[in-house]
N, C-alpha and C. Protein backbone atom coordinates (compact mmCIF):
# COMPACT_ATOMS: atom_id res chain seq x y z
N UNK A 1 85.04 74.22 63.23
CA UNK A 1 83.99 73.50 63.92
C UNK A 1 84.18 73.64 65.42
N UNK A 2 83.05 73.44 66.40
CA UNK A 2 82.95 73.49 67.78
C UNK A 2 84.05 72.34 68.31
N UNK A 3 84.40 72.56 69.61
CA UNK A 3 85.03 71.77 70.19
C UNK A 3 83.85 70.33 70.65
N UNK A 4 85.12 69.52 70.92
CA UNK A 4 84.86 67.94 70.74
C UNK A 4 84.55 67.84 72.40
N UNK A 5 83.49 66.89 73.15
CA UNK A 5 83.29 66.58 74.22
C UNK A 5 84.29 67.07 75.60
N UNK A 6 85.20 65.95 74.62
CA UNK A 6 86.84 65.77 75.46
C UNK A 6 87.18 66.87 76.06
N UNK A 7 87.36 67.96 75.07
CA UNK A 7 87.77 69.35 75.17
C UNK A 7 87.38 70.13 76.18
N UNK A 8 85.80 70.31 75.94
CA UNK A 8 84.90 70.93 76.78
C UNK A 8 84.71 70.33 78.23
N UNK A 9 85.25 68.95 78.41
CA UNK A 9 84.97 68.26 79.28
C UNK A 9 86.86 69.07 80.83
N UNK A 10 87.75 69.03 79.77
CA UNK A 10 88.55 69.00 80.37
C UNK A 10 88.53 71.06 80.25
N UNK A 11 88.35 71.61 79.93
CA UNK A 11 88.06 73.06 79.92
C UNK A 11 86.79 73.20 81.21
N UNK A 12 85.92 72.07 81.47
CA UNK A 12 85.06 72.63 82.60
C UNK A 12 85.55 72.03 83.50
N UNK A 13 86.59 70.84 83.85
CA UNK A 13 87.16 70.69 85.00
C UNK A 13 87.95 71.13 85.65
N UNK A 14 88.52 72.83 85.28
CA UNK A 14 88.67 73.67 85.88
C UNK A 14 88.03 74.68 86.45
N UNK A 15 87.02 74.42 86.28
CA UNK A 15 86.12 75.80 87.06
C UNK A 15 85.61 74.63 88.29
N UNK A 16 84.97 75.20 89.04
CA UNK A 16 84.28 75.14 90.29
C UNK A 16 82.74 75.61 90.15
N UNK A 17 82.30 74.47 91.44
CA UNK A 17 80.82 75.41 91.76
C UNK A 17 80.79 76.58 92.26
N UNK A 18 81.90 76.99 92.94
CA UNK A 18 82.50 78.43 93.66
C UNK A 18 82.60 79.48 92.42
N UNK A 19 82.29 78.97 91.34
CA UNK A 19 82.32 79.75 90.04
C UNK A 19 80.59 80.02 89.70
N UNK A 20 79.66 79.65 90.33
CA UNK A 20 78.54 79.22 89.84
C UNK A 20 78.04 80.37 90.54
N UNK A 21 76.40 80.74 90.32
CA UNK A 21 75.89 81.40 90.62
C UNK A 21 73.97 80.83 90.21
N UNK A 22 73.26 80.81 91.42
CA UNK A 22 71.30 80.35 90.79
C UNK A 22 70.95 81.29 90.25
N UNK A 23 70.29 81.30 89.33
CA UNK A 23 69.79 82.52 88.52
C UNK A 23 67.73 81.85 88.34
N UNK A 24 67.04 82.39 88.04
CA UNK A 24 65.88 82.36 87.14
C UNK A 24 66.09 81.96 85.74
N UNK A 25 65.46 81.44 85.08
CA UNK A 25 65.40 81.19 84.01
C UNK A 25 63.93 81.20 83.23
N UNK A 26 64.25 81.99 81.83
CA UNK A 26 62.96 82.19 81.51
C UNK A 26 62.81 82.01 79.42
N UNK A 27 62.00 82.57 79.38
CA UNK A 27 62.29 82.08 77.78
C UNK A 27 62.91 82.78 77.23
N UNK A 28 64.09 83.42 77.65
CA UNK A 28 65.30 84.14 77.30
C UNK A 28 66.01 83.15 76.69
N UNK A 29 66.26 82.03 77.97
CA UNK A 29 67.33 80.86 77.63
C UNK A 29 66.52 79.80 77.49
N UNK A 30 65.37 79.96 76.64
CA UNK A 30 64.61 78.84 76.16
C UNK A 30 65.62 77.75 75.48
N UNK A 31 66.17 77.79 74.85
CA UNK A 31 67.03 76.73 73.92
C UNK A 31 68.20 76.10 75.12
N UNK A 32 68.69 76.80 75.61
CA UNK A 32 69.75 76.65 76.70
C UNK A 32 69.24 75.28 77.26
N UNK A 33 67.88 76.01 78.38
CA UNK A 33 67.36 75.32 79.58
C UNK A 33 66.53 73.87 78.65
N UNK A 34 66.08 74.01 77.57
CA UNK A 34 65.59 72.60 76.77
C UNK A 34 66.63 71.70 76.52
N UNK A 35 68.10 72.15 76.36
CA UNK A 35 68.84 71.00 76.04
C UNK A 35 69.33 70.49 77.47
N UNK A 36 69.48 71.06 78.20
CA UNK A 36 69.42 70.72 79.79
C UNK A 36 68.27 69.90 80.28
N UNK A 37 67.68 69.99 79.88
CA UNK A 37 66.45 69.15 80.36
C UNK A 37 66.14 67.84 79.81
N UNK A 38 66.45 68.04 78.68
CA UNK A 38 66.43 66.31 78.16
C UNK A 38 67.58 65.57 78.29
N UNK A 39 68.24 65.46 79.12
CA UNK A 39 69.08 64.99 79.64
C UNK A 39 68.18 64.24 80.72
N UNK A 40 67.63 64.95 81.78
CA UNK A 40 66.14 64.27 82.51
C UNK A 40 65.23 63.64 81.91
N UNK A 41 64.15 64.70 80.60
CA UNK A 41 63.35 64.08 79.99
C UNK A 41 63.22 64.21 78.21
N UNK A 42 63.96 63.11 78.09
CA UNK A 42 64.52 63.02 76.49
C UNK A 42 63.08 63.19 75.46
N UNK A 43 62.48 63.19 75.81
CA UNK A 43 60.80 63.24 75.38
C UNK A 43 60.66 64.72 75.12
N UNK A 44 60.95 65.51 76.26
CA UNK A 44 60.36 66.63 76.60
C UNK A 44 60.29 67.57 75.34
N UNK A 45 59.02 67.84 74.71
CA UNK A 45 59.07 69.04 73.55
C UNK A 45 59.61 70.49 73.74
N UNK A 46 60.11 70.79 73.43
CA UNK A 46 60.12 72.32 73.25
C UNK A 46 59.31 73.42 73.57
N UNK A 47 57.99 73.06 73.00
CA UNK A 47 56.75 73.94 72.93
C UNK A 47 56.47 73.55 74.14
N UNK A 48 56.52 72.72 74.71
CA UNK A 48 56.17 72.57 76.34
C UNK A 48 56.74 73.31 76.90
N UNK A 49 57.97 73.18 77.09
CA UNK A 49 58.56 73.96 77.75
C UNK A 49 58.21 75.30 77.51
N UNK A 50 58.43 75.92 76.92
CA UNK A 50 58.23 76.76 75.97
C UNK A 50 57.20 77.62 77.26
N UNK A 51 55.81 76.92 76.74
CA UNK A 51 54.56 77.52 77.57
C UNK A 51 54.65 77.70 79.15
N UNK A 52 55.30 76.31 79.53
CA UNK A 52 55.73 76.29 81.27
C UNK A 52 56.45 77.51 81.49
N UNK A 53 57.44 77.85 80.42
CA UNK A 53 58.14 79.90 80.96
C UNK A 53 57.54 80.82 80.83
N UNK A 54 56.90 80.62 79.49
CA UNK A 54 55.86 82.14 79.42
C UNK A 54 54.94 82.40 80.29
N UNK A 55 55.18 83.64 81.12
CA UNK A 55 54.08 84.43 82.15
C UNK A 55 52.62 84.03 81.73
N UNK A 56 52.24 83.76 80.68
CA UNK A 56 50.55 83.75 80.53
C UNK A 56 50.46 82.48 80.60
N UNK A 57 51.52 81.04 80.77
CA UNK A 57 51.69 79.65 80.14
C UNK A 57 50.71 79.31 81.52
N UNK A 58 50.02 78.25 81.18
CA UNK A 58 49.38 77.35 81.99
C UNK A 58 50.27 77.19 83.06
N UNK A 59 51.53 76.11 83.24
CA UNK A 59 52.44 75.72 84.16
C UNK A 59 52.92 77.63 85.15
N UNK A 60 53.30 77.95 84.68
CA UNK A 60 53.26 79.37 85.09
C UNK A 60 52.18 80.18 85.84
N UNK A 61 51.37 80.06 85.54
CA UNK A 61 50.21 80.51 86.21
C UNK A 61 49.91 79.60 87.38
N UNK A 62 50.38 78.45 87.60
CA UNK A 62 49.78 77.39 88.45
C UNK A 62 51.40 77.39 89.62
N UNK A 63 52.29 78.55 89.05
CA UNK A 63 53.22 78.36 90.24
C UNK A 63 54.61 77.74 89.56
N UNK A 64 54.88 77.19 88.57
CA UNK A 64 56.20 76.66 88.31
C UNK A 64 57.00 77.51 87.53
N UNK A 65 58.48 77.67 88.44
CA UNK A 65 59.26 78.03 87.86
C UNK A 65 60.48 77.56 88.01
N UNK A 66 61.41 77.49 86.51
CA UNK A 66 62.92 77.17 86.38
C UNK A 66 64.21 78.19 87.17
N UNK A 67 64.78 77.40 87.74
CA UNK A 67 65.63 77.74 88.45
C UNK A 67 67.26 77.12 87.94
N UNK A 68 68.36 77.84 87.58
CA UNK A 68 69.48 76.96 87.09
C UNK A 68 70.56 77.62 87.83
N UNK A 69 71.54 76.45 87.73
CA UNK A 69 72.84 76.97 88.68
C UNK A 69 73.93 77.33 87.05
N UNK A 70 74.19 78.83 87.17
CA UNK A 70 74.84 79.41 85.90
C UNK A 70 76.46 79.20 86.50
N UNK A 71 77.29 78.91 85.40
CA UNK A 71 78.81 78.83 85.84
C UNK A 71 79.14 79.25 84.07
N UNK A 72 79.97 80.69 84.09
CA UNK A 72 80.34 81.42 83.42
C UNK A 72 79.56 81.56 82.35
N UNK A 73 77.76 81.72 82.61
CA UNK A 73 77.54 82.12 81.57
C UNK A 73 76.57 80.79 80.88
N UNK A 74 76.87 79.57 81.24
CA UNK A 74 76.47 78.17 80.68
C UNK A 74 75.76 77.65 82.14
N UNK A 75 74.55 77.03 81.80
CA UNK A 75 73.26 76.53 82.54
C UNK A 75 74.09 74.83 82.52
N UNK A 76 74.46 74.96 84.06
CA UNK A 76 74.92 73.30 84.46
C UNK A 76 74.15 72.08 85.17
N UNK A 77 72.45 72.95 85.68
CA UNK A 77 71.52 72.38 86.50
C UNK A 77 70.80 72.62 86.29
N UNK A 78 69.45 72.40 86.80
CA UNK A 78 67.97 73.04 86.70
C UNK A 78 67.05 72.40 87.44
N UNK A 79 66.42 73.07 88.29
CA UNK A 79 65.33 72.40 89.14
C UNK A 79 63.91 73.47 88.40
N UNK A 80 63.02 72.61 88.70
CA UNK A 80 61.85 73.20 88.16
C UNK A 80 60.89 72.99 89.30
N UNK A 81 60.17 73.84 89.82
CA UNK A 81 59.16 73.58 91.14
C UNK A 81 58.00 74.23 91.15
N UNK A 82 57.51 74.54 92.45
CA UNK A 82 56.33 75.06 92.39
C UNK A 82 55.91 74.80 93.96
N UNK A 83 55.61 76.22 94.71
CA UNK A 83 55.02 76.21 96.34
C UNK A 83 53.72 75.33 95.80
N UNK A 84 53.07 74.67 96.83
CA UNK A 84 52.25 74.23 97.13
C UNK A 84 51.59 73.67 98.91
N UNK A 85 50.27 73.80 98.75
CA UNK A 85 49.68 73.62 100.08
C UNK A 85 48.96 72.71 100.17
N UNK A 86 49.48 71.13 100.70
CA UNK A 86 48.68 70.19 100.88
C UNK A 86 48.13 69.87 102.73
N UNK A 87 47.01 69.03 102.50
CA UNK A 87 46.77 68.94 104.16
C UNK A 87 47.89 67.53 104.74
N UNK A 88 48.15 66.57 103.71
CA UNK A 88 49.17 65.74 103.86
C UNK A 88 50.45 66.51 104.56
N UNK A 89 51.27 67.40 103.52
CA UNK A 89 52.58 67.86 103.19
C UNK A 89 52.52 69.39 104.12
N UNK A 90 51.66 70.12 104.11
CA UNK A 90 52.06 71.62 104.56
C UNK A 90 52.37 72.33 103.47
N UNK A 91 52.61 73.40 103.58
CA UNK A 91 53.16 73.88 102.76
C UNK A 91 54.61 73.86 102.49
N UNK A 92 55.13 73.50 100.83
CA UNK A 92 56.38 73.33 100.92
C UNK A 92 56.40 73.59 99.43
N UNK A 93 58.08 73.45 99.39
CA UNK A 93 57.91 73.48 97.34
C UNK A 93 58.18 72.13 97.24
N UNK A 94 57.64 71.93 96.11
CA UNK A 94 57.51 71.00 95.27
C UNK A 94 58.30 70.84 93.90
N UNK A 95 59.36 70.23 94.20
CA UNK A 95 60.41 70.02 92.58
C UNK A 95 59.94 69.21 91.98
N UNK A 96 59.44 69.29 91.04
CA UNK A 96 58.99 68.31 89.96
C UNK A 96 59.88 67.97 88.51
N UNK A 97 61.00 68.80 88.29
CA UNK A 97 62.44 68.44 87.53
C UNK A 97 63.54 68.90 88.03
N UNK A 98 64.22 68.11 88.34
CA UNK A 98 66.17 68.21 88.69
C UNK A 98 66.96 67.85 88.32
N UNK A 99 67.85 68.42 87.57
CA UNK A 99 68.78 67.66 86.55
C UNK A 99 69.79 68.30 86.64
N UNK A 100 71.26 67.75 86.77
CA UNK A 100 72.54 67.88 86.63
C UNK A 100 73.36 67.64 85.06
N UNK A 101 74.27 68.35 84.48
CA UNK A 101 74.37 68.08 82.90
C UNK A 101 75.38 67.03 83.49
N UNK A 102 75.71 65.96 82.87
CA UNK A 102 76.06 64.29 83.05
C UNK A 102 78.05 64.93 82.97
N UNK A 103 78.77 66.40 82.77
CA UNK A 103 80.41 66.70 82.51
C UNK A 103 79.90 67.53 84.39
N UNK A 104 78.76 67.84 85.15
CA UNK A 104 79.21 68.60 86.36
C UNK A 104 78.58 67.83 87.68
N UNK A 105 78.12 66.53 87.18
CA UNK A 105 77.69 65.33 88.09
C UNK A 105 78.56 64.96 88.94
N UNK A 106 78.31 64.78 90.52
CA UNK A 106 79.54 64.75 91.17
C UNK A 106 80.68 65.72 91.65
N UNK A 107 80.40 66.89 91.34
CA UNK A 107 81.29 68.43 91.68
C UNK A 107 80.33 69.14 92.47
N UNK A 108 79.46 68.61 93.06
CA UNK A 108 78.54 69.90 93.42
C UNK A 108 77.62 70.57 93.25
N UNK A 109 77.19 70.78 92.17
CA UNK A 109 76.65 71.29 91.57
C UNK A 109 74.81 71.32 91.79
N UNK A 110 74.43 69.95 92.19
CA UNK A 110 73.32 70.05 92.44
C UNK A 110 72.66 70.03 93.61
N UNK A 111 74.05 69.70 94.39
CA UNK A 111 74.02 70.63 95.97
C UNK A 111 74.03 71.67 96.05
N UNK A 112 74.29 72.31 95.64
CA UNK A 112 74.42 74.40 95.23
C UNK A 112 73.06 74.32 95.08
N UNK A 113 72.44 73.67 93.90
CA UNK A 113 71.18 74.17 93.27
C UNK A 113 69.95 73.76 94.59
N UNK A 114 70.41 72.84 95.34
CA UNK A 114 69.62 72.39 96.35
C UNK A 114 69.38 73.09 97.47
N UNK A 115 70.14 73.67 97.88
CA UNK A 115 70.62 74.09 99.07
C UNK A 115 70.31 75.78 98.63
N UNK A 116 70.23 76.16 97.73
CA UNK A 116 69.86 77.44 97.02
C UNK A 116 68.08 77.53 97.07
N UNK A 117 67.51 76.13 96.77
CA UNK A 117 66.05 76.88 96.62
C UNK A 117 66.07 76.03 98.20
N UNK A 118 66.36 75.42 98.76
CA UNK A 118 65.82 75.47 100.04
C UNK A 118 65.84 76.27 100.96
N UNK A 119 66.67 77.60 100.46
CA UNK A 119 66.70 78.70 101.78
C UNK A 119 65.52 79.72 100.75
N UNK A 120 65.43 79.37 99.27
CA UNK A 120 64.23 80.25 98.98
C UNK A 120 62.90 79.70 99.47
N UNK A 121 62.53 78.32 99.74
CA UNK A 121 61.62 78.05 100.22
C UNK A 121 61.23 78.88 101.79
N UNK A 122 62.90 78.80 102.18
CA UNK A 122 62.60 79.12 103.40
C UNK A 122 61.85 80.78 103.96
N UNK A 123 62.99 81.28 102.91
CA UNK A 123 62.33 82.71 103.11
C UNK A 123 61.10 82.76 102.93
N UNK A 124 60.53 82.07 102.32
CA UNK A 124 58.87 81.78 101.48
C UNK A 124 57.78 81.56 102.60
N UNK A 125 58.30 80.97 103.79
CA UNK A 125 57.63 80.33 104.70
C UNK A 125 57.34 79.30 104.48
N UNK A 126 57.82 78.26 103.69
CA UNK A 126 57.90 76.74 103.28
C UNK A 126 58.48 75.93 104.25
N UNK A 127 57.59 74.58 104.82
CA UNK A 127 58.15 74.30 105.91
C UNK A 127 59.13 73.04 105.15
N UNK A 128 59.21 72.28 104.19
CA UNK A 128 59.98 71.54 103.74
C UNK A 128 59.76 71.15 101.85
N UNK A 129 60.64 70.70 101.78
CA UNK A 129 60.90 70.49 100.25
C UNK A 129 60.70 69.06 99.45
N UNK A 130 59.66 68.87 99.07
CA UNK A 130 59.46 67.30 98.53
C UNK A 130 59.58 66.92 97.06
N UNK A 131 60.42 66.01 96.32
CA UNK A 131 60.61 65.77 95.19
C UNK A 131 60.00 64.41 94.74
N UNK A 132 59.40 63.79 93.58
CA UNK A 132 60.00 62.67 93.06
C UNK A 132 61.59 62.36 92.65
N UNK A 133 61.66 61.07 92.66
CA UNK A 133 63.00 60.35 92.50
C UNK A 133 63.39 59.18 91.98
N UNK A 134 64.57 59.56 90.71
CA UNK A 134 64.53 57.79 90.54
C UNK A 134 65.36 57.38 91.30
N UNK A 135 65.30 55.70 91.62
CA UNK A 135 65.93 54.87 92.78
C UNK A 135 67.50 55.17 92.77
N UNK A 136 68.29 55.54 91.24
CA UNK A 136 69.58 55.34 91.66
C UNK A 136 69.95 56.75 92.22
N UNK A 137 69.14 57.92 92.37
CA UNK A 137 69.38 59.20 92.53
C UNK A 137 69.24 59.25 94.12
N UNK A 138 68.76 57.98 94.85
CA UNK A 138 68.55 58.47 96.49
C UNK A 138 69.32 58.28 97.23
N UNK A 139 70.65 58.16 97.34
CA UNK A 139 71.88 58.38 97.79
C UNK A 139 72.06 59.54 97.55
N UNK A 140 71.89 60.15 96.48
CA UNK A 140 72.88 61.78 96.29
C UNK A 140 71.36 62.48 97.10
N UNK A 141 70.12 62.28 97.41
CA UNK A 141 68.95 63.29 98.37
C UNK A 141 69.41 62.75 99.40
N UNK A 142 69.72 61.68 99.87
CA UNK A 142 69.60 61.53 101.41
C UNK A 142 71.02 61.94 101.91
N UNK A 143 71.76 61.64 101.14
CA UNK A 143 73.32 62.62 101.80
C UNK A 143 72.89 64.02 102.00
N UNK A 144 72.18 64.34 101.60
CA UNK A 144 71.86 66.02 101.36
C UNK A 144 70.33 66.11 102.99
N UNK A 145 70.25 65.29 103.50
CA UNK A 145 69.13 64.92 104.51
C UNK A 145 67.81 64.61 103.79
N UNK A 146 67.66 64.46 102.90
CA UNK A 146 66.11 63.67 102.26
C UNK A 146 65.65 62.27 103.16
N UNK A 147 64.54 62.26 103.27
CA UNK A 147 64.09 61.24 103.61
C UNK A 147 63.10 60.51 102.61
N UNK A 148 63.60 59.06 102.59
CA UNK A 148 62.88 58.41 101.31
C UNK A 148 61.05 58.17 101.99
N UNK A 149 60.47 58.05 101.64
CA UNK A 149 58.86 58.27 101.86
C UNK A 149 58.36 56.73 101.40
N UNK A 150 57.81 56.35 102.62
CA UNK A 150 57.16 54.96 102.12
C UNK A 150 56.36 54.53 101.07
N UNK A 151 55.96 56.08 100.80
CA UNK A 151 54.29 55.86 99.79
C UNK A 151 54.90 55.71 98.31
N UNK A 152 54.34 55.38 97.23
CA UNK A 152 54.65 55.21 95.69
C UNK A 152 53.41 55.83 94.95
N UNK A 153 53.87 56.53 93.91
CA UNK A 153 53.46 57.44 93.31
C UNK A 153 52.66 56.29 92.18
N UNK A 154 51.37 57.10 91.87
CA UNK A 154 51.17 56.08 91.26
C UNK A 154 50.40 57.43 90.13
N UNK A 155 49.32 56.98 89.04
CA UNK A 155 49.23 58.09 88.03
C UNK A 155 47.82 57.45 87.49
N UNK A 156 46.92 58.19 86.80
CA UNK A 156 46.10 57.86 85.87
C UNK A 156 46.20 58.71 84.50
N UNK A 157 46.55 58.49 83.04
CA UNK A 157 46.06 59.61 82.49
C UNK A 157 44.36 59.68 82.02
N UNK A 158 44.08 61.25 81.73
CA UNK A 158 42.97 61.03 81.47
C UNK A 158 42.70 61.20 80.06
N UNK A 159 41.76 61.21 79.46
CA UNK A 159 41.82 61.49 78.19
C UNK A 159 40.94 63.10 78.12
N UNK A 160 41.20 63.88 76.76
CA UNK A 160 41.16 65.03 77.00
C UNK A 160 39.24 65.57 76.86
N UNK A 161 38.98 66.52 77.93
CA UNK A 161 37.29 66.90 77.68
C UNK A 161 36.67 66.27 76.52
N UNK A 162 35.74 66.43 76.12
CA UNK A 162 34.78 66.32 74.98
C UNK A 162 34.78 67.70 74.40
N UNK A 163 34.63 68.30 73.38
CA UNK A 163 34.98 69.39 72.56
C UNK A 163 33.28 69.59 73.20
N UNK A 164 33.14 71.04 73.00
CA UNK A 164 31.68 71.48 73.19
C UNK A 164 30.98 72.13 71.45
N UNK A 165 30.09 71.43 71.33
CA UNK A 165 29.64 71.77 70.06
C UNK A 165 29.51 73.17 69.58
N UNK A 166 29.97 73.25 68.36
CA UNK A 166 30.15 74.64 67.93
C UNK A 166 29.15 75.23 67.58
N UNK A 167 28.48 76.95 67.99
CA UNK A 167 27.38 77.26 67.96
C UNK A 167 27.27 77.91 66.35
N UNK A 168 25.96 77.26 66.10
CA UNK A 168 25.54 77.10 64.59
C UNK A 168 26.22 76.24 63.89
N UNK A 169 26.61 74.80 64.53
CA UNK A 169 26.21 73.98 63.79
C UNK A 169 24.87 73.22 63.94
C-alpha cells in the first residue's frame, strides 16, 4: 500500500522551493491539478475543470489558464487567471484560484508561484495583479505587497436562457 501522510509529509520536508519549478498545466495533469484544487474548492467537479483546460473549453477561450509550481515532478500550487481590461483596474491579470497543498503552506511556495506570474504579467504589459481573498489569507498577500481594496464583492446568479423552440415542433 501507498505511504501514510506522516511519511510523505516528512519525505517533502526535505526538498525546497529551490527544488520547484512554474510550469503550465493542461489536461495532461487533469487528475493531478483537480486534487489540488479542492483543497480551495471542495465542490469543484472534474468536468469543469476539465473544460476550463481544453483549448476549445469556454473558460479557455475567454483567457484562463492553470499555472502550478512543480517540485520533483508533483503539483504543490496552482493559480488559475486570466489578462483582463477593465476601465476601473487597467489592464492586469486576474487570479481567480490560488491554492497551496495544506504539507507546502508556509515554505514558500506560493510566493514562488506569485512572484512567477507577476513577472509574466509583466512581460505581458500588465500593469498590476488583482485577486479575490479569504480574510484569513490577507496577511500572507499583503506581506507579498497586496493591498486590501475597500470594495466587497458581491454576486447575482442567473438562471440559465430559455431553451429556443425546436424547429418542427
Amino acid at each position: 500500500m501507498g505511504q501514510n501522510s506522516s511519511q510523505a509529509a516528512r519525505r517533502s520536508s526535505t526538498l525546497s522551493v529551490n527544488d520547484a519549478r512554474v510550469v503550465p498545466v493542461g489536461t495532461a495533469r487533469l487528475d493531478e491539478a483537480w486534487r489540488v484544487l479542492r483543497h480551495l474548492r471542495p465542490g469543484l467537479e472534474r468536468r469543469r475543470l476539465a473544460d476550463a483546460l481544453r483549448r476549445g473549453g469556454r473558460a479557455y477561450r475567454l483567457g484562463y489558464r492553470l499555472r502550478g509550481l512543480e517540485v520533483r515532478g508533483r503539483l504543490v500550487a496552482l493559480a488559475g487567471g486570466r489578462p483582463l481590461v477593465t476601465l476601473a483596474r487597467g489592464p492586469h491579470l486576474h487570479i481567480d484560484d490560488f491554492v497551496v497543498v495544506p504539507a507546502w503552506r508556509g515554505r514558500g511556495a506560493g510566493r514562488r508561484l506569485l512572484e512567477a506570474l507577476e513577472e509574466h504579467a509583466r512581460k505581458r504589459g500588465l500593469a498590476a495583479v488583482h485577486l479575490d481573498s479569504f480574510l484569513d489569507a490577507l496577511g500572507f498577500y499583503e506581506a507579498l505587497g497586496f493591498t486590501a481594496l475597500p470594495c466587497r464583492a458581491v454576486r447575482k446568479k442567473l438562471p440559465p436562457p430559455p431553451r429556443a423552440p425546436r424547429r418542427g415542433s
